[in-house]
N, C-alpha and C. Protein backbone atom coordinates (compact mmCIF):
# COMPACT_ATOMS: atom_id res chain seq x y z
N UNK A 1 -3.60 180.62 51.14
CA UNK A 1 -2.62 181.07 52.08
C UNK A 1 -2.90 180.40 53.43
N UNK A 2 -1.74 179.89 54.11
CA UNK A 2 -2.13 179.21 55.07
C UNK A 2 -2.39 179.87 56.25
N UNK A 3 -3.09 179.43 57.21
CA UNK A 3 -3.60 180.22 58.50
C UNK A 3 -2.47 180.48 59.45
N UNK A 4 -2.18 181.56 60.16
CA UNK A 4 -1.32 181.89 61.10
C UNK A 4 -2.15 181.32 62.39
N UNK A 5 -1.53 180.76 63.33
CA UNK A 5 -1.45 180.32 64.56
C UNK A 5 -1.25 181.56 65.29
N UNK A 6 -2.12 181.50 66.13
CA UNK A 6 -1.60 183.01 67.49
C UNK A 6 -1.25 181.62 68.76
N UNK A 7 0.34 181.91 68.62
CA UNK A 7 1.08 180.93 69.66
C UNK A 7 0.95 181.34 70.78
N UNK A 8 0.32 182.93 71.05
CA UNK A 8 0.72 183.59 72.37
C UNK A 8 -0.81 182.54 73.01
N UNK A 9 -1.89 183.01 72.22
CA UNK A 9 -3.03 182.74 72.82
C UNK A 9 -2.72 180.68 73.56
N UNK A 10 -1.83 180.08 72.70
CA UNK A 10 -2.24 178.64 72.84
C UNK A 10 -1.45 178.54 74.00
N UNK A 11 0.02 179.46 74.12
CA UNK A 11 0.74 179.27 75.09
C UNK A 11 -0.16 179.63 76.54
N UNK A 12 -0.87 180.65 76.81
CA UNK A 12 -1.47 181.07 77.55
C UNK A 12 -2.39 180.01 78.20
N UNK A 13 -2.97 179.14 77.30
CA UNK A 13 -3.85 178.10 77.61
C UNK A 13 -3.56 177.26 78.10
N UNK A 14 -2.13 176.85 77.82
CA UNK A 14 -1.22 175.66 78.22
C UNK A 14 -1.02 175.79 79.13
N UNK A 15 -0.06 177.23 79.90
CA UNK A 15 0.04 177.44 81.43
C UNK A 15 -0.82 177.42 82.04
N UNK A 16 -2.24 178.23 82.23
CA UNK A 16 -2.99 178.05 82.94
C UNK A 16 -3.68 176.56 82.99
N UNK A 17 -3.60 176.02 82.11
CA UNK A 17 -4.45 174.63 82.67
C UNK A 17 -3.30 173.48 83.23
N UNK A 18 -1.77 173.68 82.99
CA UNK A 18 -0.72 173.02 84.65
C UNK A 18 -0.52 173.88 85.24
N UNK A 19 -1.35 174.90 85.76
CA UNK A 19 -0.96 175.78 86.64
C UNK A 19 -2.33 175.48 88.02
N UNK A 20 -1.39 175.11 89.43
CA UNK A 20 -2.63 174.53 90.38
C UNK A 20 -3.91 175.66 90.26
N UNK A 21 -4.87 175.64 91.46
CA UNK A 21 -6.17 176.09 91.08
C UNK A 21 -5.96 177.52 92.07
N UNK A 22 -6.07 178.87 91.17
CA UNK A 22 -6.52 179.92 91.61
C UNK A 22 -6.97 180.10 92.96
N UNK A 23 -6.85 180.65 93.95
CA UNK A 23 -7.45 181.00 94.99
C UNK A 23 -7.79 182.90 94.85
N UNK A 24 -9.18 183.01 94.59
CA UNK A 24 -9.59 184.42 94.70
C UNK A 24 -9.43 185.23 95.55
N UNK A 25 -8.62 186.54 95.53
CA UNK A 25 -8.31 187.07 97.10
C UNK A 25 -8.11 188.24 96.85
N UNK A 26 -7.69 189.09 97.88
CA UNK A 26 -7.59 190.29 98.34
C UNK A 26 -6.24 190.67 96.93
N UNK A 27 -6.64 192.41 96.61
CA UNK A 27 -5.55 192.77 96.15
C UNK A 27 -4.17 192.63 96.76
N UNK A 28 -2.92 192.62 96.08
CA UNK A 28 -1.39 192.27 96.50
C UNK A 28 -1.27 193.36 97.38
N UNK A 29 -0.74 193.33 98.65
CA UNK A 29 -0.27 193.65 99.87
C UNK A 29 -0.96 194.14 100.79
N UNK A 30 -2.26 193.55 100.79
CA UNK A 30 -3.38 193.51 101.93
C UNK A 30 -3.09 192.65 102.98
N UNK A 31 -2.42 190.96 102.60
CA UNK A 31 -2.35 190.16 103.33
C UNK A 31 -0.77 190.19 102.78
N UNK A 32 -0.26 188.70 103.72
CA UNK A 32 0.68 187.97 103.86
C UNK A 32 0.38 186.33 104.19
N UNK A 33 1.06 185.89 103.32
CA UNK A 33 0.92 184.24 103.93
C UNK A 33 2.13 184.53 104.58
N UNK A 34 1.73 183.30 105.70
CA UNK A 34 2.83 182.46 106.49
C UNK A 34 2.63 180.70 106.31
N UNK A 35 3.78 180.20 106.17
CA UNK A 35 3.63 178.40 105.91
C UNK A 35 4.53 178.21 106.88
N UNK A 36 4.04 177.38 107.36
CA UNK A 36 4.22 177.67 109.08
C UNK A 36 4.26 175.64 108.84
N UNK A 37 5.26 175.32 109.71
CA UNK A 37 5.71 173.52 110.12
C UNK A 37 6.22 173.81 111.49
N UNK A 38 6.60 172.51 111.51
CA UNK A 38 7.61 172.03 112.83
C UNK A 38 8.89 171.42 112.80
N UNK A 39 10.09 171.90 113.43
CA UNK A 39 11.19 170.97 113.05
C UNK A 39 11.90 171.16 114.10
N UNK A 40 12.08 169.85 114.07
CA UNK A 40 12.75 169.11 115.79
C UNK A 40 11.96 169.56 117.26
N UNK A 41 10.55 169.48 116.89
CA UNK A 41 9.05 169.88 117.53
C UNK A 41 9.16 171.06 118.23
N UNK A 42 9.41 171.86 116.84
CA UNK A 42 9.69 173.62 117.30
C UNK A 42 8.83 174.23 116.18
N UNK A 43 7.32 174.48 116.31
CA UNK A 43 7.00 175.59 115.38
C UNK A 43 7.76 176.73 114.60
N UNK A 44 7.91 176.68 113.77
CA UNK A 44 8.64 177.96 112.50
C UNK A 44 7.84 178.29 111.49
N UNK A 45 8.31 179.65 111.45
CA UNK A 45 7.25 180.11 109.67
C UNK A 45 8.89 179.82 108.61
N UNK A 46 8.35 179.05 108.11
CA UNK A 46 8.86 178.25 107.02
C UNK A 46 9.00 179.14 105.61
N UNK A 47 7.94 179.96 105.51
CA UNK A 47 8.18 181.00 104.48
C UNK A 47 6.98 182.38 104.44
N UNK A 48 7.11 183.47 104.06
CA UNK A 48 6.20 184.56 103.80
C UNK A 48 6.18 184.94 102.60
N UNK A 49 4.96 185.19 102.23
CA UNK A 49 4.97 185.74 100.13
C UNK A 49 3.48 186.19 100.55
N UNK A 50 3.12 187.46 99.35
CA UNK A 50 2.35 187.95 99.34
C UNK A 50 0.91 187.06 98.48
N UNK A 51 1.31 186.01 97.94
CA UNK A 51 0.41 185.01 97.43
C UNK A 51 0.15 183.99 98.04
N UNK A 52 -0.38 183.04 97.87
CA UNK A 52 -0.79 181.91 98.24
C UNK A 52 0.17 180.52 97.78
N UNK A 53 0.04 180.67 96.96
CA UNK A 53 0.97 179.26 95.53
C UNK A 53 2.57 179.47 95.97
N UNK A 54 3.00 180.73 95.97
CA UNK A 54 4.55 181.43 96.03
C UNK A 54 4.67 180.74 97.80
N UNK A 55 3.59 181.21 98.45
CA UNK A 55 4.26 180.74 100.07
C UNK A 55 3.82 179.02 100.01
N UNK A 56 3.28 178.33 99.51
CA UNK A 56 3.23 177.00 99.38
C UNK A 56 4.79 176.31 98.77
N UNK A 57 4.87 177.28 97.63
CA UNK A 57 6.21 176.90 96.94
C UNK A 57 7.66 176.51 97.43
N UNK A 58 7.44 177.73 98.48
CA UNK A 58 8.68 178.07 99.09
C UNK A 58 8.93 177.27 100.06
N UNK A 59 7.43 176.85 101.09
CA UNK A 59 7.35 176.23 102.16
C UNK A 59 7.71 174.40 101.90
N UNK A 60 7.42 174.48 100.99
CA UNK A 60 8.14 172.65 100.24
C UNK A 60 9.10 172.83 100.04
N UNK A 61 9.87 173.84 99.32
CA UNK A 61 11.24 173.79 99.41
C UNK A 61 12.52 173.67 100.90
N UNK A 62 11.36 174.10 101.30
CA UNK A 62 12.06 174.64 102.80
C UNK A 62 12.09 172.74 103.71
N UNK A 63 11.26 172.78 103.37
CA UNK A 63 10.75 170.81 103.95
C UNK A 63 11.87 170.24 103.28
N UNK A 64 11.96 170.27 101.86
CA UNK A 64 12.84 169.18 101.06
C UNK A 64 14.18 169.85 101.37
N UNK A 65 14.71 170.61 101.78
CA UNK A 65 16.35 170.82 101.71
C UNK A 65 16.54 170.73 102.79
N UNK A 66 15.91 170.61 104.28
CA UNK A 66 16.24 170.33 105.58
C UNK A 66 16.72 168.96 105.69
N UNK A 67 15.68 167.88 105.14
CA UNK A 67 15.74 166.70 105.27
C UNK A 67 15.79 166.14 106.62
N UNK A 68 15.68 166.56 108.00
CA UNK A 68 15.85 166.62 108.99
C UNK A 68 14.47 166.31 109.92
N UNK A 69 13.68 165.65 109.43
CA UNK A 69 12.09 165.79 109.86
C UNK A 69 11.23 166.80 110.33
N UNK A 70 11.27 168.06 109.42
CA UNK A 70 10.92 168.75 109.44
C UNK A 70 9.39 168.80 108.27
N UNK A 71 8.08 169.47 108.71
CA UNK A 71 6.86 168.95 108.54
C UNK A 71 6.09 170.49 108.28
N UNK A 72 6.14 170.84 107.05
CA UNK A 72 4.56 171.76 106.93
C UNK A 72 3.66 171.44 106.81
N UNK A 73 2.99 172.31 107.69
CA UNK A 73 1.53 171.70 107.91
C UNK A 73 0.03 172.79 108.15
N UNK A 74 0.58 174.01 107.42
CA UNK A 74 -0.40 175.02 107.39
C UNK A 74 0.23 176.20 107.11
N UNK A 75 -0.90 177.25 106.29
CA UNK A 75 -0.89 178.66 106.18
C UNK A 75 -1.30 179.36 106.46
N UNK A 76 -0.75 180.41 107.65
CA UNK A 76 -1.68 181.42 108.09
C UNK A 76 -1.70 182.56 106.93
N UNK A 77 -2.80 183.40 106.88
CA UNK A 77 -3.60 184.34 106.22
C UNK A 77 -3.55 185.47 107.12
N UNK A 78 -2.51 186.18 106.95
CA UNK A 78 -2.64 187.62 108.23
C UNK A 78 -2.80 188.76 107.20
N UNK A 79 -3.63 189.66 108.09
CA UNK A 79 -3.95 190.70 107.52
C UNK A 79 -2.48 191.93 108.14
N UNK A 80 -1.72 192.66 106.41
CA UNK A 80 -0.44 193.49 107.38
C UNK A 80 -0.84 194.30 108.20
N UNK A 81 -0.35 194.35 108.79
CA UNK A 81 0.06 195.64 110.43
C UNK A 81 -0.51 194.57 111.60
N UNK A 82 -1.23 193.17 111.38
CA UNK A 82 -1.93 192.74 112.77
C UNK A 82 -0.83 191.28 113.10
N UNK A 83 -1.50 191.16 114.08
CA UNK A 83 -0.23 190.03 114.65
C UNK A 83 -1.50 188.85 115.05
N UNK A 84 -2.24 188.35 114.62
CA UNK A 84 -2.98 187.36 114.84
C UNK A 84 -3.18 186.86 113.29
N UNK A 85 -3.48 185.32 112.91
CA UNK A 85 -4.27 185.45 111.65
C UNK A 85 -5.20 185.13 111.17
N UNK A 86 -5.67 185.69 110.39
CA UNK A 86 -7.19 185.91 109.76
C UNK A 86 -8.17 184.43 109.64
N UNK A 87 -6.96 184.11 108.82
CA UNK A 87 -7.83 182.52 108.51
C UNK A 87 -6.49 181.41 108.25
N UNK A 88 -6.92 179.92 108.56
CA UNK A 88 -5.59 178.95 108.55
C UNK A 88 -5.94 178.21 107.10
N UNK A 89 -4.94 177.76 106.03
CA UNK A 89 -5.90 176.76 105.45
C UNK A 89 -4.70 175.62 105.60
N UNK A 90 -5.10 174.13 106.08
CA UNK A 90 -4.65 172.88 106.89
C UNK A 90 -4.19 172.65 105.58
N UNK A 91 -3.10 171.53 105.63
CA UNK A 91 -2.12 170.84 104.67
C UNK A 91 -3.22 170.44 103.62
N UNK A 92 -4.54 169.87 104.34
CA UNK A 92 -5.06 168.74 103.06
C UNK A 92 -5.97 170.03 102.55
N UNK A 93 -6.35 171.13 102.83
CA UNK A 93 -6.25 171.74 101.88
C UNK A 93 -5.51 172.47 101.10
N UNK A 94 -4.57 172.51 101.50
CA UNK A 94 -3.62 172.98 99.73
C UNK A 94 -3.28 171.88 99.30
N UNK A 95 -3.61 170.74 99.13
CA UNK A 95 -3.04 169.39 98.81
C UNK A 95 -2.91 169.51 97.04
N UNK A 96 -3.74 170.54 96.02
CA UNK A 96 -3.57 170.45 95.26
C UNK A 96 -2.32 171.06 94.69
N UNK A 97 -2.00 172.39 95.60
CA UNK A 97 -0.76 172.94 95.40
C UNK A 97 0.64 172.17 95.56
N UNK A 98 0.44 171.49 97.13
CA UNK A 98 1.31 170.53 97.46
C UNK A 98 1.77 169.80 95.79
N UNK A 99 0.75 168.55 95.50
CA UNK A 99 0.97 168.42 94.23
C UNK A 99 2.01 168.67 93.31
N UNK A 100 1.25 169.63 92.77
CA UNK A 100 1.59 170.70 91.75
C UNK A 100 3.60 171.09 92.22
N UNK A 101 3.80 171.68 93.13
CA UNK A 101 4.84 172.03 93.55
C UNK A 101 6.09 171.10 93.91
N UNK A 102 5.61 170.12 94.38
CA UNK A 102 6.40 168.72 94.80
C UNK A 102 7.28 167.88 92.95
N UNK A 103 5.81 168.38 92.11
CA UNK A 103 6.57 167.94 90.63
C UNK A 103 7.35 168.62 89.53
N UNK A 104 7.62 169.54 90.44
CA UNK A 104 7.91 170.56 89.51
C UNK A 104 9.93 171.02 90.16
């Protein structure tokens, strides 16, 4: 009798390994990203999501449908209820997300 395949398990394997690289973090709605550019040399938050990958996602989208020289170039990390943020991470580090998101 021939062997059954568990498709769920292979599918599972498949996404996570084209899926960019994990960033370990706070449980969902502790923080907020902001992806934060410039367009027509006017700082804007470009997008907010409670993840990391989701506000990268959004923030390329937001670049590619302006077409207007408009430039992301960082994510702030705010903690909710405060108005300063926590930590920045610079374009060339999400460069793998960049990536990832730009081909998709």
């Amino acid at each position: 009798m021939p062997r059954k395949l568990n498709l769920f398990k292979r599918a599972t394997c498949f996404n996570i390994m084209n899926a960019p690289p994990p960033i370990i973090d706070a449980p969902l709605g502790q923080y907020i990203y902001m992806g934060m550019g410039i367009v027509n040399g006017h700082r804007v938050c470009m997008s907010v999501a409670y993840k990391l990958d989701y506000c990268v996602k959004k923030a390329i989208q937001f670049e590619n449908a302006l077409n207007i020289g408009s430039v992301f170039d960082k994510v702030n990390k705010v903690k909710v209820g405060r108005l300063e943020a926590e930590t920045s991470f610079t374009r060339a580090e999400l460069q793998e997300y960049i990536k990832y998101f730009s081909n998709t």
